[in-house]
Protein backbone atom coordinates (compact mmCIF):
# COMPACT_ATOMS: atom_id res chain seq x y z
CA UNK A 1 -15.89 10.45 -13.84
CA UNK A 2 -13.77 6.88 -13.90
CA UNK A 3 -12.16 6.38 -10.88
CA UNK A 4 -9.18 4.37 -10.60
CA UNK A 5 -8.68 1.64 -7.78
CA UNK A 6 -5.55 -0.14 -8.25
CA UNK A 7 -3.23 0.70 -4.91
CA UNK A 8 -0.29 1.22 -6.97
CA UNK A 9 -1.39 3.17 -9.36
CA UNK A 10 -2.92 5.48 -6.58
CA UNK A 11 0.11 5.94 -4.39
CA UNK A 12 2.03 5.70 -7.43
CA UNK A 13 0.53 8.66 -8.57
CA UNK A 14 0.43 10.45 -5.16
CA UNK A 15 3.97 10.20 -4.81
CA UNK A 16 4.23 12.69 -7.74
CA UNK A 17 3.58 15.51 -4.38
CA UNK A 18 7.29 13.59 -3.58
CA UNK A 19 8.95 14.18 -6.93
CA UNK A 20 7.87 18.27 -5.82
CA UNK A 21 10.15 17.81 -3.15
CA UNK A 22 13.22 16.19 -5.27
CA UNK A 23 12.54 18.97 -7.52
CA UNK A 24 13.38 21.87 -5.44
CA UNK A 25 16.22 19.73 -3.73
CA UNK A 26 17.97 19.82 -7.07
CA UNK A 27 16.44 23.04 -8.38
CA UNK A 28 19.88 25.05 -6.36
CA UNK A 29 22.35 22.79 -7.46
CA UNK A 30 22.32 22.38 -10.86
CA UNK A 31 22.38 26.61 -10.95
CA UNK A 32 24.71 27.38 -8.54
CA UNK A 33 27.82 27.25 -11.12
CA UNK A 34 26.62 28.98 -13.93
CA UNK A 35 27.40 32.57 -14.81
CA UNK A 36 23.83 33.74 -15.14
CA UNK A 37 22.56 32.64 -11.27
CA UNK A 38 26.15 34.26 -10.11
CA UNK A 39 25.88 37.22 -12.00
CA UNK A 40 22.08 38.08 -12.05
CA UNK A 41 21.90 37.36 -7.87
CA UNK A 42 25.49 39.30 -7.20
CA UNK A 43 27.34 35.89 -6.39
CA UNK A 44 25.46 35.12 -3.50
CA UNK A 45 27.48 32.74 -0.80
CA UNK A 46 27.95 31.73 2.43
CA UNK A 47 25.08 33.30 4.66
CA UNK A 48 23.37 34.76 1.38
CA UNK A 49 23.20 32.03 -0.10
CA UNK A 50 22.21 29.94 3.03
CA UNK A 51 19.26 32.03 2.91
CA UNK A 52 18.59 31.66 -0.76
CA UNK A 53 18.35 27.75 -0.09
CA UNK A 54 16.84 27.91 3.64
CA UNK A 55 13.66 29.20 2.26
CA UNK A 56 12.41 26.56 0.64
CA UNK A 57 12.27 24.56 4.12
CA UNK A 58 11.08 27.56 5.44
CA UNK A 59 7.85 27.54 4.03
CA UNK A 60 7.89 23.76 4.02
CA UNK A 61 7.75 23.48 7.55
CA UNK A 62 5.00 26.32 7.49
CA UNK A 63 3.02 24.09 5.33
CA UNK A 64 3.60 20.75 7.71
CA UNK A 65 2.37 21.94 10.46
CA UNK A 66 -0.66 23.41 8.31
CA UNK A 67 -1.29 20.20 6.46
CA UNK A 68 -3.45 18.70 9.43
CA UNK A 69 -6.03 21.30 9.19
CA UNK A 70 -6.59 20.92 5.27
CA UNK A 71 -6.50 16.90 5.32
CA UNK A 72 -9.09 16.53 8.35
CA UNK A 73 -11.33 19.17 7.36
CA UNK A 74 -11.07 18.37 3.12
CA UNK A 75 -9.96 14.99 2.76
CA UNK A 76 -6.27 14.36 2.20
CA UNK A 77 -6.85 14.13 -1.69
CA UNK A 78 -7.72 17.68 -1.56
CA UNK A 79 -5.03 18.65 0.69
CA UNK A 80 -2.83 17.28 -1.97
CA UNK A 81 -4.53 18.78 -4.95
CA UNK A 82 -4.39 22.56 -3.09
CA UNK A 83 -1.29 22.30 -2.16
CA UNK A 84 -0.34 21.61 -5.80
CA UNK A 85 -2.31 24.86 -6.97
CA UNK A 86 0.03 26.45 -4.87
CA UNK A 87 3.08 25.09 -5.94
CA UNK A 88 2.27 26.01 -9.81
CA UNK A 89 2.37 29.61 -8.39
CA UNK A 90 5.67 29.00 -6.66
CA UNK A 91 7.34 27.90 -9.55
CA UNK A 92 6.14 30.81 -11.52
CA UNK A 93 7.12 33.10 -9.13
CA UNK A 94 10.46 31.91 -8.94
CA UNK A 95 10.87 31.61 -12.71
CA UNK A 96 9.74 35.50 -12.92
CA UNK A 97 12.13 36.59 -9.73
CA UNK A 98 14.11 39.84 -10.67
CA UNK A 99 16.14 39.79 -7.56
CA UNK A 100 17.05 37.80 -4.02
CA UNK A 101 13.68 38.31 -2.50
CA UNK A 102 11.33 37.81 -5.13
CA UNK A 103 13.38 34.56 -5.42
CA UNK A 104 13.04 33.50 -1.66
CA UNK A 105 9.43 34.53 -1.99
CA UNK A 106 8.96 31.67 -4.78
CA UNK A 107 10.91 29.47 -2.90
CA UNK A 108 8.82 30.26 0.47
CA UNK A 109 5.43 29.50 -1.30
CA UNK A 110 6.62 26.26 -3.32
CA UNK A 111 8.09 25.37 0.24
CA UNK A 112 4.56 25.54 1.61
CA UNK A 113 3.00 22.95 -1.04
CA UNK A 114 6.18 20.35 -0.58
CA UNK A 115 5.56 20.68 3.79
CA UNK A 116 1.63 19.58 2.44
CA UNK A 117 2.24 16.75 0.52
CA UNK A 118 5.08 15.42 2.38
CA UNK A 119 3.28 15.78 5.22
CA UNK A 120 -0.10 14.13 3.61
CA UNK A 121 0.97 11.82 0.92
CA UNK A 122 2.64 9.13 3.28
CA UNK A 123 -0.46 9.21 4.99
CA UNK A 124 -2.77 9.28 2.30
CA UNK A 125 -1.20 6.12 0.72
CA UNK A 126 -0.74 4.18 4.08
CA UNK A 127 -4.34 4.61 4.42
CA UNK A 128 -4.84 3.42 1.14
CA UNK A 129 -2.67 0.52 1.19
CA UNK A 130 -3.00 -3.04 2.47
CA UNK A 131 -0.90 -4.20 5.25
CA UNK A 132 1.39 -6.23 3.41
CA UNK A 133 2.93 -3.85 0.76
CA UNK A 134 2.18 -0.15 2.88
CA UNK A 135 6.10 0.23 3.39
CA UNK A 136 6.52 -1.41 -0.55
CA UNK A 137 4.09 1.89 -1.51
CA UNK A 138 4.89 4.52 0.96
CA UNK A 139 8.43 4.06 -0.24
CA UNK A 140 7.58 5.34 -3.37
CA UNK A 141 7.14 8.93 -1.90
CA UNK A 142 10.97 8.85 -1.09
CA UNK A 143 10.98 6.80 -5.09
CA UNK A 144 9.68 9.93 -6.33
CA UNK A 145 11.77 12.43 -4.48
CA UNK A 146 14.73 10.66 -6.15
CA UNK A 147 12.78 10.64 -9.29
CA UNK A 148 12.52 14.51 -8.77
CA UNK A 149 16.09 15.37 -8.32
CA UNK A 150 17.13 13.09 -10.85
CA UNK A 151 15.18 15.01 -13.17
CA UNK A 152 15.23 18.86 -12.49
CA UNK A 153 19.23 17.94 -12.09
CA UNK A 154 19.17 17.23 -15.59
CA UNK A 155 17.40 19.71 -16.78
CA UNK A 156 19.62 22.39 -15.53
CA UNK A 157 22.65 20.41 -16.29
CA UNK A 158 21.06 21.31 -19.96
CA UNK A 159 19.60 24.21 -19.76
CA UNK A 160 23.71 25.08 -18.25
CA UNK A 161 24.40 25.01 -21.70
CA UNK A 162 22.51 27.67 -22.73
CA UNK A 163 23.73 30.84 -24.49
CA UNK A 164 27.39 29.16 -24.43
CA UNK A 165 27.25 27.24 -21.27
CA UNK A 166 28.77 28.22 -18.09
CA UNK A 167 32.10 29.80 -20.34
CA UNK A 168 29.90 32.90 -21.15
CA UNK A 169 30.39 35.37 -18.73
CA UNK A 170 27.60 36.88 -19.97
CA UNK A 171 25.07 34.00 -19.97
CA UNK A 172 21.06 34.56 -20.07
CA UNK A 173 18.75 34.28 -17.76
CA UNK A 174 17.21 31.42 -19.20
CA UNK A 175 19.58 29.07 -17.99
CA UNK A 176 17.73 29.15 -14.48
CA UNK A 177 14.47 30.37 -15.65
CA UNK A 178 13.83 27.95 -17.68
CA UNK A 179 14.50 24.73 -15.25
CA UNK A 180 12.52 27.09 -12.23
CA UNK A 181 9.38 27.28 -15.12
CA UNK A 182 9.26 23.85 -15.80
CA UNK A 183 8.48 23.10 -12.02
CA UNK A 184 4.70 23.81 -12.46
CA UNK A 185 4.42 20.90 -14.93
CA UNK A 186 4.14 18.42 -12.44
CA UNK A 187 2.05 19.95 -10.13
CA UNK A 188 -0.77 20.40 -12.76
CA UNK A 189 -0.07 16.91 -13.60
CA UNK A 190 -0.91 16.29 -9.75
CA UNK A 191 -3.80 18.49 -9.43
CA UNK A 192 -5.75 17.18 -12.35
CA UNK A 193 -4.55 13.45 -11.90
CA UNK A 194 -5.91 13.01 -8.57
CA UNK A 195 -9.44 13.88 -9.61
CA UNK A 196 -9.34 9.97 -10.70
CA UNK A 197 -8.75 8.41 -7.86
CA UNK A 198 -10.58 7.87 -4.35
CA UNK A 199 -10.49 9.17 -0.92
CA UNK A 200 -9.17 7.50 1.70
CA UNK A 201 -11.19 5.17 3.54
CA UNK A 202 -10.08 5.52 6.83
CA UNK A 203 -11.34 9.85 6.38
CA UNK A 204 -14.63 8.76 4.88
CA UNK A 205 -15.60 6.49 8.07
CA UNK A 206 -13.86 9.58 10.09
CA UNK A 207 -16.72 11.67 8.85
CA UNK A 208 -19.29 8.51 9.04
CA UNK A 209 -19.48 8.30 5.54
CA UNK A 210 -19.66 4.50 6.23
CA UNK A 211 -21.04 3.44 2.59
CA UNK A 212 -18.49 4.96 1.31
CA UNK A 213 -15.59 3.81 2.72
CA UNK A 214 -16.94 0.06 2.30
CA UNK A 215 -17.30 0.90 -1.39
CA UNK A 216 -13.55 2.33 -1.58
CA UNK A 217 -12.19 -0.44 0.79
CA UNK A 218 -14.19 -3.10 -1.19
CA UNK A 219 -12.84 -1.68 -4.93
CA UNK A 220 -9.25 -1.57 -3.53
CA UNK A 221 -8.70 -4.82 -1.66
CA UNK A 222 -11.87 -7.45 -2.34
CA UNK A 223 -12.54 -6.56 -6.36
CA UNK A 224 -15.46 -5.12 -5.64
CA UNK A 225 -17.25 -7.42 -3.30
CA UNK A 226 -18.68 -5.58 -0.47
CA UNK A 227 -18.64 -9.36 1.38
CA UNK A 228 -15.10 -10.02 1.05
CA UNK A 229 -13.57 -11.27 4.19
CA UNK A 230 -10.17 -8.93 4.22
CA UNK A 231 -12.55 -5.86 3.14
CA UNK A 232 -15.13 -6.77 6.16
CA UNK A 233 -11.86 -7.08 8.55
CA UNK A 234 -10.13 -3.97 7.36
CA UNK A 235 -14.14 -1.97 8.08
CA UNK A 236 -14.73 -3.75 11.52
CA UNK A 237 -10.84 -2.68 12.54
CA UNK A 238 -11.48 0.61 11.28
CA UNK A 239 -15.15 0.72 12.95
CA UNK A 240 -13.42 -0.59 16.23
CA UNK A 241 -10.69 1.56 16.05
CA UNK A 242 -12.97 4.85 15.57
CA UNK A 243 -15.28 3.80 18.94
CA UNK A 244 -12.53 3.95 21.11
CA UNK A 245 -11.34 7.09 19.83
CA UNK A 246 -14.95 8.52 20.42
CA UNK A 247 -15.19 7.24 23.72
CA UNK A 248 -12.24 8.76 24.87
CA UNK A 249 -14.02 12.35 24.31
CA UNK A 250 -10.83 13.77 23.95
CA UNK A 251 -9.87 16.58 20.95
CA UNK A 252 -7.52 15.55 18.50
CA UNK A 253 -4.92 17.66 20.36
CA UNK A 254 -5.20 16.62 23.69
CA UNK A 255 -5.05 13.09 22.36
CA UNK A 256 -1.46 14.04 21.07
CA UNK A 257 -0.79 15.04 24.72
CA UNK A 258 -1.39 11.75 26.06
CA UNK A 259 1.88 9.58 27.11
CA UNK A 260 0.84 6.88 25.01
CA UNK A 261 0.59 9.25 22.25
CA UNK A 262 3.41 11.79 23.03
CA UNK A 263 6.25 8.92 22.82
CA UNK A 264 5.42 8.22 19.28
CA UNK A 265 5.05 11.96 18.58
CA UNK A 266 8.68 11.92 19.70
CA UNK A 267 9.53 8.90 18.16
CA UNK A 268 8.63 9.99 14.52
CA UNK A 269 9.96 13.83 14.50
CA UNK A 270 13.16 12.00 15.87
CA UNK A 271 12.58 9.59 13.08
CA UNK A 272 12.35 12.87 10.72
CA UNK A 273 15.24 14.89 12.62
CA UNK A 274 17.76 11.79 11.88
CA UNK A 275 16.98 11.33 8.13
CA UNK A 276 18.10 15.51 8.31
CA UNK A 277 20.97 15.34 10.54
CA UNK A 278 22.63 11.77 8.62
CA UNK A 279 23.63 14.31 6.39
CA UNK A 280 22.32 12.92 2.92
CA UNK A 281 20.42 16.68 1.85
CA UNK A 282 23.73 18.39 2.43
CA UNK A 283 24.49 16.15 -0.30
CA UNK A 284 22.09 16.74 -2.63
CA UNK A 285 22.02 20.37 -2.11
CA UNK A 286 26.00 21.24 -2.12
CA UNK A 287 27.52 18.80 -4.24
CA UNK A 288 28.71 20.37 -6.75
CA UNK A 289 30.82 22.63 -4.03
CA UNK A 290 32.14 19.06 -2.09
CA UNK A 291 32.95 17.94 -5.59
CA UNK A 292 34.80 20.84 -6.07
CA UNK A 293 36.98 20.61 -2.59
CA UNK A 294 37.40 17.04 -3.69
CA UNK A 295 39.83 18.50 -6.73
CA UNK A 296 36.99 16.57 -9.84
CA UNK A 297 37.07 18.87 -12.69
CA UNK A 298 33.46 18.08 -14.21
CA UNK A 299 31.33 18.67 -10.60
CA UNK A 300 28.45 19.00 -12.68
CA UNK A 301 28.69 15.56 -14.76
CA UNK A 302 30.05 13.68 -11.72
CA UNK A 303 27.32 15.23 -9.22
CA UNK A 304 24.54 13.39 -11.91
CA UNK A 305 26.11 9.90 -11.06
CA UNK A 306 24.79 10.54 -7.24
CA UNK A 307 20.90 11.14 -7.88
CA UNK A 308 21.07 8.15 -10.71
CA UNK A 309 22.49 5.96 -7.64
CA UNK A 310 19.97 8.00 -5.40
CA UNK A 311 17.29 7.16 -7.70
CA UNK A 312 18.49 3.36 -8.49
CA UNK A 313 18.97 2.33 -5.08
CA UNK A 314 15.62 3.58 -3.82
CA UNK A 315 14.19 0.49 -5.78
CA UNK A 316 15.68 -2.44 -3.37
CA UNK A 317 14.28 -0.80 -0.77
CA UNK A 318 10.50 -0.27 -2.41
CA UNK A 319 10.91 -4.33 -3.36
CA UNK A 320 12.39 -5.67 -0.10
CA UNK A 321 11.19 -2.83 3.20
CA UNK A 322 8.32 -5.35 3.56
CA UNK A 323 9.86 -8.14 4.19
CA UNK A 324 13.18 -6.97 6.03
CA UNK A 325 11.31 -4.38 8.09
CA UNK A 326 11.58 -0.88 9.00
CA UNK A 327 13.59 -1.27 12.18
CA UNK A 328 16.62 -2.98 10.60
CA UNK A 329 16.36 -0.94 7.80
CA UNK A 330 17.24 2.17 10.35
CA UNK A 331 19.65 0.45 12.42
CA UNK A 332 22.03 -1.00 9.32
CA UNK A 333 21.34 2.37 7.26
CA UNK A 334 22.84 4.75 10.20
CA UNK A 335 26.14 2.55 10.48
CA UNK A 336 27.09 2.84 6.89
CA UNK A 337 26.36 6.05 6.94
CA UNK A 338 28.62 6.72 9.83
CA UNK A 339 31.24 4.49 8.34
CA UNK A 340 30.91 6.94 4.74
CA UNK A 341 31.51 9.98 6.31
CA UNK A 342 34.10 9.65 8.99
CA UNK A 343 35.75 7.74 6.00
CA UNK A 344 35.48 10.73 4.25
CA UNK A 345 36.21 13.29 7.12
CA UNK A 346 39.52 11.43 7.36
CA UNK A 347 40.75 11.43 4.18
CA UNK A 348 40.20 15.14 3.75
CA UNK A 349 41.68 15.84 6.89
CA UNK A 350 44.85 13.51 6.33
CA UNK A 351 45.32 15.19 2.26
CA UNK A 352 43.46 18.07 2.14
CA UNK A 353 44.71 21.93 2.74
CA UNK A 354 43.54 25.31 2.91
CA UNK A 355 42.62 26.44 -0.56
CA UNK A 356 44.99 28.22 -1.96
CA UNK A 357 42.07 30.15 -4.39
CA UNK A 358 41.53 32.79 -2.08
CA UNK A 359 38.89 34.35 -4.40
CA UNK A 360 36.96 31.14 -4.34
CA UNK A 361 34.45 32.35 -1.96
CA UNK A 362 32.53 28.90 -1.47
CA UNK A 363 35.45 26.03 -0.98
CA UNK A 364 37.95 26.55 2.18
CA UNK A 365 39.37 23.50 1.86
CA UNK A 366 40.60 21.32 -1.31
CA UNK A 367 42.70 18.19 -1.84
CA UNK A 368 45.49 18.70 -4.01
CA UNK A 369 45.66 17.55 -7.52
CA UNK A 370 48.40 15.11 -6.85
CA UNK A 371 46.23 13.44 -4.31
CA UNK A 372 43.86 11.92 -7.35
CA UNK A 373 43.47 8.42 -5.79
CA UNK A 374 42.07 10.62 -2.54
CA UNK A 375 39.45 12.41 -4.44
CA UNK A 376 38.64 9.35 -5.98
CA UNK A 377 37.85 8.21 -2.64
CA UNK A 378 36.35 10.76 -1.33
CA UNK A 379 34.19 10.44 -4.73
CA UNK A 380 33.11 6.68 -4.21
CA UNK A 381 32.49 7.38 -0.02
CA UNK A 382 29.73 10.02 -1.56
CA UNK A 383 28.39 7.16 -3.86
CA UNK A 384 27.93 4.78 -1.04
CA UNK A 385 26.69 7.03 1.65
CA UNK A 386 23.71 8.37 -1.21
CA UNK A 387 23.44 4.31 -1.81
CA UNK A 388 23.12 3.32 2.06
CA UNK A 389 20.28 5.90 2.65
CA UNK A 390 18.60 5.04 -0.37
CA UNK A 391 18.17 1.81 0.92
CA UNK A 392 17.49 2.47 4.41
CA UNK A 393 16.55 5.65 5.75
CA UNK A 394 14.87 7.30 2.69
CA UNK A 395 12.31 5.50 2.33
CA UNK A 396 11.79 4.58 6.15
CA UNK A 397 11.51 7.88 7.36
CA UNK A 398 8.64 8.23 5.27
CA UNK A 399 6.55 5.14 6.01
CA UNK A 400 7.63 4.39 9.66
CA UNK A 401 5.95 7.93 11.16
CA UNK A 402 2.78 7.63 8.50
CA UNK A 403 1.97 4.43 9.78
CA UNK A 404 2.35 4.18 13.75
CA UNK A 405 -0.16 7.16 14.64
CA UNK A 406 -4.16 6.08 15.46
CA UNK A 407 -6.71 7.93 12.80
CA UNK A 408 -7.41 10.60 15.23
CA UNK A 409 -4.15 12.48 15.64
CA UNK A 410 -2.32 10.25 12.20
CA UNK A 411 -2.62 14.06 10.29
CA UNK A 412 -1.77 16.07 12.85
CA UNK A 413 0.88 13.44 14.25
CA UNK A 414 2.82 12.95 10.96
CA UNK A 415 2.29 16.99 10.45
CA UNK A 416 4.31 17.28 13.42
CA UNK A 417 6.93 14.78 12.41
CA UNK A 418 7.55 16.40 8.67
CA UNK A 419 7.64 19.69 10.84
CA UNK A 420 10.81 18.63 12.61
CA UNK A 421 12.25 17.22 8.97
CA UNK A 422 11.40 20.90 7.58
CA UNK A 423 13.15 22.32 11.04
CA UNK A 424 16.14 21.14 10.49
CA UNK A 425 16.58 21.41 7.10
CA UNK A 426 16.16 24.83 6.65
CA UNK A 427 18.33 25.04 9.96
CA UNK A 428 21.29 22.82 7.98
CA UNK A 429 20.58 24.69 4.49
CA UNK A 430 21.36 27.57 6.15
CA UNK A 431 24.18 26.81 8.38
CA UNK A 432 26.00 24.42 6.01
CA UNK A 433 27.90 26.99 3.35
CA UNK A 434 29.15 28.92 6.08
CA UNK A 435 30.07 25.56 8.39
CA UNK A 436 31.73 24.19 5.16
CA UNK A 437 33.84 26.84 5.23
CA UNK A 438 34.68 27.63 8.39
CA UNK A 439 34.78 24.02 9.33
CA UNK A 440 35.74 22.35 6.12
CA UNK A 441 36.37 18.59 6.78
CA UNK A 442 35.45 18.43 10.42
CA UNK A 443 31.74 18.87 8.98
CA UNK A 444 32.32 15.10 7.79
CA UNK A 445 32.66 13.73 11.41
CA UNK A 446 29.60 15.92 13.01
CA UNK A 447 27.28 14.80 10.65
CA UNK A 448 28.96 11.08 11.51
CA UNK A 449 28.63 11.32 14.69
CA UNK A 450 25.04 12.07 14.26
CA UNK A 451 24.49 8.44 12.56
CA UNK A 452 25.93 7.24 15.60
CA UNK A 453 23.42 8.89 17.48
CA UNK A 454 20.81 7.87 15.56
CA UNK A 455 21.77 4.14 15.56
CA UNK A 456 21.43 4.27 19.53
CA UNK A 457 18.55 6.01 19.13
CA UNK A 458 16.73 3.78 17.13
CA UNK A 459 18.21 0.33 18.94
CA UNK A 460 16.37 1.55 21.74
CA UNK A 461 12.78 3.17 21.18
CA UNK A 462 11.99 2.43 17.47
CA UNK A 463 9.34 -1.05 17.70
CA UNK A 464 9.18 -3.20 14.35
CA UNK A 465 6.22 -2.56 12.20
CA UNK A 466 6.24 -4.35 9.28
CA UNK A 467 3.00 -6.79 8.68
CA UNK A 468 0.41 -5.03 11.00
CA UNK A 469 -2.61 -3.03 10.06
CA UNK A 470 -2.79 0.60 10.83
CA UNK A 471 -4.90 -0.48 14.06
CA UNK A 472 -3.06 -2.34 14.94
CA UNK A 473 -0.28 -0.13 16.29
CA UNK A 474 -1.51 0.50 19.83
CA UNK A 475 -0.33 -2.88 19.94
CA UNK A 476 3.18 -2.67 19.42
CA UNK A 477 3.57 0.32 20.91
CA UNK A 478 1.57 0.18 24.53
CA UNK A 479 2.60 -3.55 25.28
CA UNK A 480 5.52 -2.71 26.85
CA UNK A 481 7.70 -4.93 24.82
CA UNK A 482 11.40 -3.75 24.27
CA UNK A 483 11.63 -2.13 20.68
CA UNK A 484 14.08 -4.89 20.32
CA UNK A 485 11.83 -7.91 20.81
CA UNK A 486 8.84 -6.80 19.10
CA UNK A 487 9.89 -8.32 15.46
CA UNK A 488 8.24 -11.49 15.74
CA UNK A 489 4.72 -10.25 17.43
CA UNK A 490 1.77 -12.04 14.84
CA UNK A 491 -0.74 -9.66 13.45
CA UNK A 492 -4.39 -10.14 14.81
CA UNK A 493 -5.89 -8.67 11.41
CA UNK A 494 -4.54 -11.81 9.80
CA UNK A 495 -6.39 -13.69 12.83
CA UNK A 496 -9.78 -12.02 12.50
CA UNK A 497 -9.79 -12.46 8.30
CA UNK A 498 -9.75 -15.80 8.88
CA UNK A 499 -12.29 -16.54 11.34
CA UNK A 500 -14.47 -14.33 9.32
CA UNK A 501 -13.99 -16.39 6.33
CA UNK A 502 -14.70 -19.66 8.39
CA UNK A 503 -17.54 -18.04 9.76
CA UNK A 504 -16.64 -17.94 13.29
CA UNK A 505 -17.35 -14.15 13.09
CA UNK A 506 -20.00 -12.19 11.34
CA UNK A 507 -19.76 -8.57 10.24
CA UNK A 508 -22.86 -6.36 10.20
CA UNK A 509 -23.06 -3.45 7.53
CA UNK A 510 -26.22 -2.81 7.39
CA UNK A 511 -26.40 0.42 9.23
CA UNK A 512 -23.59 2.59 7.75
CA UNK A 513 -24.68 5.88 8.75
CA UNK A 514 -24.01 5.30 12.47
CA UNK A 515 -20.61 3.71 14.42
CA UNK A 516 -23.19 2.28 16.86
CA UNK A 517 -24.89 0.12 13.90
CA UNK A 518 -21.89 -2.05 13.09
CA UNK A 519 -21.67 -5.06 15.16
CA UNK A 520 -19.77 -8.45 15.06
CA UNK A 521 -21.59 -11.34 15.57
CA UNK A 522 -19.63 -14.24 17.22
CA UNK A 523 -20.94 -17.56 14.88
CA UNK A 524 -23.78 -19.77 17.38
């Protein structure tokens, strides 16, 4: 069987686990205002629905912290490829669902394959990737999340149509059947797909399959040649890195335990708990209901302008997070995201009122019709807070916690990490239809005040990363340099390729079967 090298193409490709996530996302609210969903689930709303959406979280952050266990035992290609069996039976399930739990059942299982791969793919292709584009190709994980969305949106903005649209009271089932069924395509894609590419190398040497991991490392960043000087400094790190984890004769776990560990632990499920709590899924899942309060008459058709700009302005960020780093990308992304939504918070506050629909059972609060400038407002502060995290924290709260974790603990680490993502948004899919009507426009300023928050935060503990190798990271993180100085630190990968292509250092490979055979030899 062919197997396919290229680093894009392979974390390209991986990122389709992503797109699994941006599917669900969007698979609520394209159906949540058409007849069929309200009539066939009994209108579900507030806590009822709450629970509807909560349980695709719910099982995602089952399947986080479960992710470790598959992608250290089976490789993380096969973590990925399981996890999309499992989603193919999610999808069907929830396609077939004849009621409210059948439904969350679907949803609880699909959940569980979207906690694996969001948990495993970020790691997968920062293991995969060089140094110098890893953020450029982790990115397209959050790429393909937008992709996702973007897509299933559509599709049930179509399949709305069906059986004469959302003005049939008596609309089929189809209409959210057939968007729920189409879900498995992509995972099958996945799960055959990744039969053509390669491990990772940093889990082959793991399991001191040594020959192999030069092979992989050679065919993805030297062209083949086993003698390449940035594929013989990439091994030796990795070699390096592995003996000191071994002589350490620590578990996995109580190597998460350790204070050097622990604060990056806490670092990236903050890192994960932030991109929840900045409010951008509230977005994506209720939409159509703040487009509603917002007084637009076509939610559906304006809600699609948000995931195009979600999925546009994801690209700057895949072309530039390299080169402008991860830290500033934080920092800038949680003060326009502050500045959207108290924006938006006050506007509602100053023009809205109660609604006066007191049989609308999901909107407490609207702004009047006479207020149009307002909603358009209101309208372009959504645009630009989807546009700021785009470009900031959507794709940096994927790559910053896949990347700062040693090879030991990186699964179980970034498990942890997508655990507290999955946490909290099953806690804010949950609580939101009921806070959005109890709380209406005040909502805005909470979720502001989190940015806020999160800028301070980050200012303070999060280190720049950008341009050093995966080994690296003990580096930035245990040299007790402020987060805020560590931007210019040089990386010594760069230093050690270079004296191995002067030959000032040698390499050893003979002996691939053993750690203890690889040696550097300093040049007589």
């Amino acid at each position: 069987m062919k197997t396919f090298y290229n680093v894009y193409a392979i974390c390209g490709f991986a990122a389709i686990g992503g797109a699994l996530f941006g599917f669900d996302i969007s698979s609520m609210s394209g159906v949540l205002g058409t007849p069929a969903y309200k009539r066939y689930f009994h209108e579900p709303s507030g806590t009822r629905q709450g629970g509807i959406t909560a349980s695709m979280p719910a099982g995602s952050l089952v399947g986080a912290l479960s992710s470790s266990f598959l992608a250290d035992r089976l490789s993380r290609r096969n973590a990925i490829q399981i996890a999309a069996l499992v989603w193919i039976v999610g999808a069907i399930l929830q396609a077939a669902s004849n009621g409210v739990p059948l439904l969350c059942i679907g949803r609880v299982v699909g959940g569980w394959a979207i906690g694996v791969c969001s948990a495993i793919v970020p790691v997968y292709q920062s293991e995969i990737a060089p140094k110098d584009i890893r953020g450029r190709v982790v990115s397209l994980q959050q790429w393909a999340i937008t992709w996702g969305i973007l897509i299933q949106y559509f599709i049930q903005y179509g399949s709305s149509f069906y059986d004469g649209g959302v003005k049939n009271e008596a609309q089929g089932t189809a209409a959210f059947r057939i968007p729920w069924g189409i879900q498995a395509v992509p995972g099958a894609i996945l799960f055959i797909g990744l039969f053509f590419f390669p491990r990772s190398p940093r889990w082959l040497a793991s399991k001191d399959r040594w020959e192999e991991a030069l092979s992989v490392l050679a065919n993805l960043h030297g062209g083949g040649d086993l003698n390449h000087p940035k594929v013989l400094a990439e091994y030796k790190e990795i070699e390096d890195a592995l003996r000191f984890e071994r002589e350490q004769a620590e578990t996995s776990f109580g190597a998460l335990l350790k204070p050097r560990i622990v604060k990056r632990v806490i670092l990236g499920m903050s890192i994960q708990m932030w991109s929840q709590l900045c409010g951008m899924n509230i977005m994506m899942y209720y939409i159509v209901f703040i487009m509603r309060g917002a007084g637009i008459a076509d939610e559906l058709l304006t809600a699609s302008i948000q995931y195009i700009i979600n999925v546009a302005m994801t690209l700057p960020a895949i072309l530039y997070l390299d080169k402008f780093g991860r830290r500033p990308a934080l920092l800038v992304g949680s003060f326009l995201m502050a500045l959207w939504l108290f924006t938006t918070g006050a506007l509602q506050a100053t023009y809205g009122n109660p609604n006066p629909n007191k049989d609308d059972k999901d909107i407490s609060w609207v702004v009047p019709k006479e207020h149009a400038a307002v909603s358009k407002a209101i309208v372009a502060c959504s645009y630009l807070f989807v546009a700021s995290f785009a470009t900031t924290w959507g794709p940096t709260s994927w790559t910053y916690p896949s990347e700062i974790f040693p090879a030991k603990v990186r699964a179980k680490a970034v498990s942890l990490a997508t655990a507290s993502n999955w946490t909290w948004n099953c806690i804010l899919a949950f609580a939101v239809p009921p806070l959005l009507w109890s709380i209406n426009w005040k909502m805005y300023m909470i979720f502001g005040t989190f940015n806020a928050l999160a800028f301070i935060h980050m200012f303070l503990t999060a280190p720049e990363t950008k341009g050093r190798s995966l080994e690296e990271m003990d580096e930035v993180f245990d040299r007790g340099i402020p987060a805020w100085k560590t931007g210019g630190i040089g990386s010594r990968f760069d230093q050690l390729q270079r004296d191995i292509e002067k030959g000032d250092v040698k390499v050893s490979t003979a002996g691939h079967n053993r750690v203890e055979d690889v040696a550097v030899e300093p040049k007589a």
